[in-house]
PDB file of N, CA and C in Angstrom:
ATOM      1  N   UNK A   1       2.475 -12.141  27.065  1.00  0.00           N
ATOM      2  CA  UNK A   1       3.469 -11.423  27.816  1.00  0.00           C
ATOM      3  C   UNK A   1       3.665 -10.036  27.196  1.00  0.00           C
ATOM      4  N   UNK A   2       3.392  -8.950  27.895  1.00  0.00           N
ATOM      5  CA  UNK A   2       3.315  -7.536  27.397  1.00  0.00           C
ATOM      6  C   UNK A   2       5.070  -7.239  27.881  1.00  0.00           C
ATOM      7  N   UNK A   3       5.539  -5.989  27.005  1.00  0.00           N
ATOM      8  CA  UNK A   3       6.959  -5.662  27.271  1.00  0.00           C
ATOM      9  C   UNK A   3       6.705  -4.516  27.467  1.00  0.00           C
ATOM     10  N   UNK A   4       7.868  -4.348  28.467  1.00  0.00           N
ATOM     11  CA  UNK A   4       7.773  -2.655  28.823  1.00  0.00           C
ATOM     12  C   UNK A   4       8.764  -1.994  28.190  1.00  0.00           C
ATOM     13  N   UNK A   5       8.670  -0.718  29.030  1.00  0.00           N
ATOM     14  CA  UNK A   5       9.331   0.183  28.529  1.00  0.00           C
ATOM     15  C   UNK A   5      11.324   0.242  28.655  1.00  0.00           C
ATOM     16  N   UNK A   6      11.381  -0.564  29.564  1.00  0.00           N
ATOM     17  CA  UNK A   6      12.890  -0.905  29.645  1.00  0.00           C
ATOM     18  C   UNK A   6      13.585  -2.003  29.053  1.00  0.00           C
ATOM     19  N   UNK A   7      12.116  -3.132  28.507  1.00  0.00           N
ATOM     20  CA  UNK A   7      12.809  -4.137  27.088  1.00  0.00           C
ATOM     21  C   UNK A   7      12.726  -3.890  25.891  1.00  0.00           C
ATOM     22  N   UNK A   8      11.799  -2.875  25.655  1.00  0.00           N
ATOM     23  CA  UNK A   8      11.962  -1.672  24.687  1.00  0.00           C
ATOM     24  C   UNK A   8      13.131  -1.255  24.198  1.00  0.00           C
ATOM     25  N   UNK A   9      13.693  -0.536  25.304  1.00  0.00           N
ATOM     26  CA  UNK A   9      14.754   0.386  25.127  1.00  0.00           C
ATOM     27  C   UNK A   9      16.242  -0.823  25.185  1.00  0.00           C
ATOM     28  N   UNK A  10      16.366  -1.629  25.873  1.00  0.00           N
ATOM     29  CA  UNK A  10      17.613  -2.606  25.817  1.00  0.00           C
ATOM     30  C   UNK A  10      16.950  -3.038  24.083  1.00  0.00           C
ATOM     31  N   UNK A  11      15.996  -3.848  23.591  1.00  0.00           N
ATOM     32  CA  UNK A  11      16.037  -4.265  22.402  1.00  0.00           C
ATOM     33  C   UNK A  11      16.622  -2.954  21.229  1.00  0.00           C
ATOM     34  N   UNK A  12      15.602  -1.741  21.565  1.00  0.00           N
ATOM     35  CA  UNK A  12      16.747  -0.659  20.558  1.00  0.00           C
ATOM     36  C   UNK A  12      17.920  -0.594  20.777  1.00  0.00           C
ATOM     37  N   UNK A  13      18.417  -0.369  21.827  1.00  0.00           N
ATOM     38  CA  UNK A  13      20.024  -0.798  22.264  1.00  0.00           C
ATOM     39  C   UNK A  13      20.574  -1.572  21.266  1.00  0.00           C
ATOM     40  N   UNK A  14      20.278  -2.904  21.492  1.00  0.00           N
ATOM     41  CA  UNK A  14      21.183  -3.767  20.926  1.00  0.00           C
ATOM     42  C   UNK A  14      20.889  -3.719  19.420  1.00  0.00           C
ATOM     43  N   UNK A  15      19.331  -3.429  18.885  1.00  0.00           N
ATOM     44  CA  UNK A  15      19.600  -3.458  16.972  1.00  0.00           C
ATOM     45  C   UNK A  15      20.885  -2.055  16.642  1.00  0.00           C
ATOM     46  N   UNK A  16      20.684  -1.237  17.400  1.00  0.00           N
ATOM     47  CA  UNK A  16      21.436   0.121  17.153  1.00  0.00           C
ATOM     48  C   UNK A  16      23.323  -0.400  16.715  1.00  0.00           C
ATOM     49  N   UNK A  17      23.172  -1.450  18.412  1.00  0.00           N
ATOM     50  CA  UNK A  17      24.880  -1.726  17.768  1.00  0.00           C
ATOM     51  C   UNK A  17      25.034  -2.903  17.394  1.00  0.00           C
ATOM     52  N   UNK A  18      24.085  -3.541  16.648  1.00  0.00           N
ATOM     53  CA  UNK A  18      24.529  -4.694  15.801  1.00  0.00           C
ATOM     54  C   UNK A  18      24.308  -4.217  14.150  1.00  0.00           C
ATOM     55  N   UNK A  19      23.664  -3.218  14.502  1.00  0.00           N
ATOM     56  CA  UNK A  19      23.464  -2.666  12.756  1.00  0.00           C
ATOM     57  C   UNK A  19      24.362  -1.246  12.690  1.00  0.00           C
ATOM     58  N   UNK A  20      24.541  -0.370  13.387  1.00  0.00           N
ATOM     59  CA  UNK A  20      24.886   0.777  13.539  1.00  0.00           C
ATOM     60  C   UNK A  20      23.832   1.914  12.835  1.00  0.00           C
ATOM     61  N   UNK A  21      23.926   2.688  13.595  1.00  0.00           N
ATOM     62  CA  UNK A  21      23.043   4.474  12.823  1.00  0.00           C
ATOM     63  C   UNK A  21      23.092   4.641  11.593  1.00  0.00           C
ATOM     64  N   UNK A  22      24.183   4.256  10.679  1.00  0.00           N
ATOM     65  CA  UNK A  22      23.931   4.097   8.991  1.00  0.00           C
ATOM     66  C   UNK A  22      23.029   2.791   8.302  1.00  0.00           C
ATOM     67  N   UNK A  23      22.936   2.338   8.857  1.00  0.00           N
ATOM     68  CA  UNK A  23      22.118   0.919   8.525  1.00  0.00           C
ATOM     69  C   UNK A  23      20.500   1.450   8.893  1.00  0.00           C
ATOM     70  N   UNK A  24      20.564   1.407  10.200  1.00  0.00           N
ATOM     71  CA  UNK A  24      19.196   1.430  10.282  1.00  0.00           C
ATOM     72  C   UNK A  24      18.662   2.985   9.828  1.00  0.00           C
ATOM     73  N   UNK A  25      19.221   4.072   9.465  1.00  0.00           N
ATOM     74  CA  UNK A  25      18.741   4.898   8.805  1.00  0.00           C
ATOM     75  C   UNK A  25      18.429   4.894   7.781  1.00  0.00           C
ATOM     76  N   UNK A  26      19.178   4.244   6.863  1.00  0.00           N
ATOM     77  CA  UNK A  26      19.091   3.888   5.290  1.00  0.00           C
ATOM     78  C   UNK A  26      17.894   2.919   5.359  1.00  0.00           C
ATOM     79  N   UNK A  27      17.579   1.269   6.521  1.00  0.00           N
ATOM     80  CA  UNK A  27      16.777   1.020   5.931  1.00  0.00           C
ATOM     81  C   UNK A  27      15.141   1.122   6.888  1.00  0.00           C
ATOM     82  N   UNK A  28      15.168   2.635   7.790  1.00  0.00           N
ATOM     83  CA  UNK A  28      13.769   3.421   7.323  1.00  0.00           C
ATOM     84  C   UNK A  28      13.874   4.171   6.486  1.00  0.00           C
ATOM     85  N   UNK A  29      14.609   4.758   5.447  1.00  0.00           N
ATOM     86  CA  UNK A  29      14.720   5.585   4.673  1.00  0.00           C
ATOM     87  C   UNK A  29      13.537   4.595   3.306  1.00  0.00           C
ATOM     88  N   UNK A  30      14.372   3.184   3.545  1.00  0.00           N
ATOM     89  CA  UNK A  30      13.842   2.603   2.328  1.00  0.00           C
ATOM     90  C   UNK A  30      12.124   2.146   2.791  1.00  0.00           C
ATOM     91  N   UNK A  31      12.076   1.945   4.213  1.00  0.00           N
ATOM     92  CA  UNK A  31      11.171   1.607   4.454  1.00  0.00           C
ATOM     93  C   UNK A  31       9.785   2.746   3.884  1.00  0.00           C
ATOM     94  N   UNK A  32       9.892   3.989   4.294  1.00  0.00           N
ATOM     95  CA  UNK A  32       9.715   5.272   3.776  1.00  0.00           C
ATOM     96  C   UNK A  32       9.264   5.202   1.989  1.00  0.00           C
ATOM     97  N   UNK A  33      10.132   4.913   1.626  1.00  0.00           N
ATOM     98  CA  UNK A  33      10.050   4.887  -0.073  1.00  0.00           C
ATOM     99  C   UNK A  33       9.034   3.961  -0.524  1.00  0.00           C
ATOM    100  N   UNK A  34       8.917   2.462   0.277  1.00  0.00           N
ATOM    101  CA  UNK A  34       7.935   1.396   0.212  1.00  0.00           C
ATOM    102  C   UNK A  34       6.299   2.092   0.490  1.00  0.00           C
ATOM    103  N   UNK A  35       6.341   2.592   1.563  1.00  0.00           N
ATOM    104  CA  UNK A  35       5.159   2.996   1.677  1.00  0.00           C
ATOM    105  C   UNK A  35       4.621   4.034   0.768  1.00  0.00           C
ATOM    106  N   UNK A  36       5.569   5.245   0.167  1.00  0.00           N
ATOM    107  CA  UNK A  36       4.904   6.244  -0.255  1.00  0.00           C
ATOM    108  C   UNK A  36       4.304   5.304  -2.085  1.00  0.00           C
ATOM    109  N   UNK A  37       5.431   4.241  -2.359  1.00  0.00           N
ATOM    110  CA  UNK A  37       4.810   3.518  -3.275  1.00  0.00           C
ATOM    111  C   UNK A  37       3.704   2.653  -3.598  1.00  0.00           C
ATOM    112  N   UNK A  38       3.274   2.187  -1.946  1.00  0.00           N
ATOM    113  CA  UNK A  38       2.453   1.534  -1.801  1.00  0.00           C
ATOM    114  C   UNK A  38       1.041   2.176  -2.217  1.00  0.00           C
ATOM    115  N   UNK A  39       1.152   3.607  -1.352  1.00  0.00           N
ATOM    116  CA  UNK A  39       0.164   4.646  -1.333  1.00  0.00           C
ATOM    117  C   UNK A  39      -0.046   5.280  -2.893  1.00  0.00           C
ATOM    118  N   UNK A  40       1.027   5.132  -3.523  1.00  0.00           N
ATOM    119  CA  UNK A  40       0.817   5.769  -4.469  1.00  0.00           C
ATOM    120  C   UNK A  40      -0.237   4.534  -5.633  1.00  0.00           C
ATOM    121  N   UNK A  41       0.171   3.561  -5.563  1.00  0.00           N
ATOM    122  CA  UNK A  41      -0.461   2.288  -6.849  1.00  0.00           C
ATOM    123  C   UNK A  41      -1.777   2.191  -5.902  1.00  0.00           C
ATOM    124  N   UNK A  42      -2.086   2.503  -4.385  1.00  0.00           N
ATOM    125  CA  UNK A  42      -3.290   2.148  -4.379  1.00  0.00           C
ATOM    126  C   UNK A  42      -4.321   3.269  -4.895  1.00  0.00           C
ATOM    127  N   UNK A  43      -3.456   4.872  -4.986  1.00  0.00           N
ATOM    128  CA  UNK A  43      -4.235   5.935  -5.192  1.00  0.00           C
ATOM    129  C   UNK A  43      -4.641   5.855  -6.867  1.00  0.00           C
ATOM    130  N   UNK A  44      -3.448   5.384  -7.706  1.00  0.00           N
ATOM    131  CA  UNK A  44      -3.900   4.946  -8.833  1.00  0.00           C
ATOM    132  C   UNK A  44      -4.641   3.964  -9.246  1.00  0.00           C
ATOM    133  N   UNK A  45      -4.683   3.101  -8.713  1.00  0.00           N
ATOM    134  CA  UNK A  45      -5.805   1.967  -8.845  1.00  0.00           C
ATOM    135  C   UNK A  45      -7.300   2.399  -8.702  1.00  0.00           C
ATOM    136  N   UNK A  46      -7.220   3.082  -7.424  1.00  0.00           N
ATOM    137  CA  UNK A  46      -8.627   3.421  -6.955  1.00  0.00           C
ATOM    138  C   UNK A  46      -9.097   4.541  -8.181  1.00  0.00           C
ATOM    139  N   UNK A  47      -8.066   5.263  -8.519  1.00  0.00           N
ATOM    140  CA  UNK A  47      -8.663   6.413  -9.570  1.00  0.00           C
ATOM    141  C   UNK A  47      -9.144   5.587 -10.927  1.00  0.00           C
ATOM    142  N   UNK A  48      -8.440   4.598 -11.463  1.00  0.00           N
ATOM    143  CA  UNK A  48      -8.355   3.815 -12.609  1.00  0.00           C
ATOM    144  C   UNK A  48      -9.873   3.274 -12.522  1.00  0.00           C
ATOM    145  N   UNK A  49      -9.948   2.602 -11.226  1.00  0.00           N
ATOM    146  CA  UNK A  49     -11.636   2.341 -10.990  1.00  0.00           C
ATOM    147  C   UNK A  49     -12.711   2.988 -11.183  1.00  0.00           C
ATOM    148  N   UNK A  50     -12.406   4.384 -10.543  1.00  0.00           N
ATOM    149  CA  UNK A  50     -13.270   5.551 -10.536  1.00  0.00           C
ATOM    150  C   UNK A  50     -13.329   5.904 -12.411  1.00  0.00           C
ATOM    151  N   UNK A  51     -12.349   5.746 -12.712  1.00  0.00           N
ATOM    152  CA  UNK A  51     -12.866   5.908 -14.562  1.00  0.00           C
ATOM    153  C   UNK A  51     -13.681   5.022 -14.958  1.00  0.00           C
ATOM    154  N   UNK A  52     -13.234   4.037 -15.073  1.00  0.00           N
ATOM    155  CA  UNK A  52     -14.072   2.794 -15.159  1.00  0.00           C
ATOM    156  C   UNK A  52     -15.831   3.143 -15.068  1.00  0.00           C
ATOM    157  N   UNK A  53     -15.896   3.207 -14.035  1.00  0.00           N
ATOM    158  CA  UNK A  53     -17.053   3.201 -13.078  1.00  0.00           C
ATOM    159  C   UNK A  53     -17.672   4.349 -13.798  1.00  0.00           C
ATOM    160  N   UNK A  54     -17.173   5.638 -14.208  1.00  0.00           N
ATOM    161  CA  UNK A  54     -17.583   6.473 -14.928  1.00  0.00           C
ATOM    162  C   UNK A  54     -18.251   6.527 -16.475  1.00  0.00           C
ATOM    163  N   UNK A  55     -17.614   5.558 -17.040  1.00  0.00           N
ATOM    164  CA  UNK A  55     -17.652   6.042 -18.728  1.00  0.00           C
ATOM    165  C   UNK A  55     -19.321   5.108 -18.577  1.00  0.00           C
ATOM    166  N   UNK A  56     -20.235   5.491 -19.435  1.00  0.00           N
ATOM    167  CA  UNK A  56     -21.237   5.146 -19.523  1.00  0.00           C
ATOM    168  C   UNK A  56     -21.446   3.354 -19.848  1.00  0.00           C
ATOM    169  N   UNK A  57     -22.695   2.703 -19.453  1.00  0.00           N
ATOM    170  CA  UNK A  57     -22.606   1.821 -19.776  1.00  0.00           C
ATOM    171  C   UNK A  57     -23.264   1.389 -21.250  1.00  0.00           C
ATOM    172  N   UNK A  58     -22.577   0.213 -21.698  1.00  0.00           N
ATOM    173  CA  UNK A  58     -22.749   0.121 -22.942  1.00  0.00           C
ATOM    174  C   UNK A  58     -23.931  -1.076 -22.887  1.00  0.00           C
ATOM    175  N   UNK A  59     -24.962  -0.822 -23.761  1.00  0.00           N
ATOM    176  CA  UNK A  59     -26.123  -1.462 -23.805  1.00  0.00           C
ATOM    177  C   UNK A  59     -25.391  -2.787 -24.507  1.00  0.00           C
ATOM    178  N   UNK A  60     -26.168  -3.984 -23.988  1.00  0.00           N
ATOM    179  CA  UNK A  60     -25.248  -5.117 -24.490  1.00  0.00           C
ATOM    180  C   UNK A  60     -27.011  -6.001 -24.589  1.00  0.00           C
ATOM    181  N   UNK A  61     -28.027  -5.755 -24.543  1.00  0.00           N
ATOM    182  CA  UNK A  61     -29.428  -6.175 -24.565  1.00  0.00           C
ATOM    183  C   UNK A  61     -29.441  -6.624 -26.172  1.00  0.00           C
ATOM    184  N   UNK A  62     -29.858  -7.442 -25.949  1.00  0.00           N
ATOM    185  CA  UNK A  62     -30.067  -8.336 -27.566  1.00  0.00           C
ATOM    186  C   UNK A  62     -31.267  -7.811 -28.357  1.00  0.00           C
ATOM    187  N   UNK A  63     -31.294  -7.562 -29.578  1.00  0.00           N
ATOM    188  CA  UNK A  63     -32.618  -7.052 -30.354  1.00  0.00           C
ATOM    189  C   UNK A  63     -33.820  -8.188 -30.333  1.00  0.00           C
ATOM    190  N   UNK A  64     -34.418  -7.609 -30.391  1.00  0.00           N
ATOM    191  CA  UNK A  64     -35.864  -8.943 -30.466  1.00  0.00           C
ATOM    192  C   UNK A  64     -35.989  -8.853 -32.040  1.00  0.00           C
ATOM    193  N   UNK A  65     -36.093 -10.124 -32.267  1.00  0.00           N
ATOM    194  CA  UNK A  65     -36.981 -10.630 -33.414  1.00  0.00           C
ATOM    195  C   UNK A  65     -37.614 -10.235 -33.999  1.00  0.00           C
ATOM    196  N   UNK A  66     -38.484 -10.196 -35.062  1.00  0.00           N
ATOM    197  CA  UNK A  66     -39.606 -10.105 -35.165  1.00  0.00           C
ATOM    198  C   UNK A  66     -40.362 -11.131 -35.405  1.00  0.00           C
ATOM    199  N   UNK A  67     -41.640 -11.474 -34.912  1.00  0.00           N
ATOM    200  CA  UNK A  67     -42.154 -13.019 -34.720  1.00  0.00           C
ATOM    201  C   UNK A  67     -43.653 -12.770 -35.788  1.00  0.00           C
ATOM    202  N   UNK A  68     -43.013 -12.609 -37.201  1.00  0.00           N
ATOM    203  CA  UNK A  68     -43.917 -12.533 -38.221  1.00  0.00           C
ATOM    204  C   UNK A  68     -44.453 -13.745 -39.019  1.00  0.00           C
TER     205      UNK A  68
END
């Protein structure tokens, strides 16, 4: 069942006056803050990787013997 544009607008209606304009501003405000945090630990992660991925690799190959 698809909704239109006039159960749209009655559903904003009614969150508007069961929460009022200070409520739901404050919580996209917070919603806002979630995301730019979200964005931010994934931009650090991905960079943290990118070091990683950078520093050379360390030879971990075992010495041979000598079979004297």
């Amino acid at each position: 069942m698809q909704m239109g544009p006039w159960q749209l607008i009655i559903i904003a209606i009614v969150v508007l006056v069961l929460f009022g304009r200070g409520k739901i501003s404050s919580l996209m405000g917070e919603v806002g803050k979630g995301i730019t945090a979200f964005k931010k630990g994934v931009k650090d992660s991905t960079a943290e990787l990118e070091d990683e991925a950078a520093k050379p690799a360390k030879d971990v190959t075992p010495e041979e013997k000598d079979k004297a």
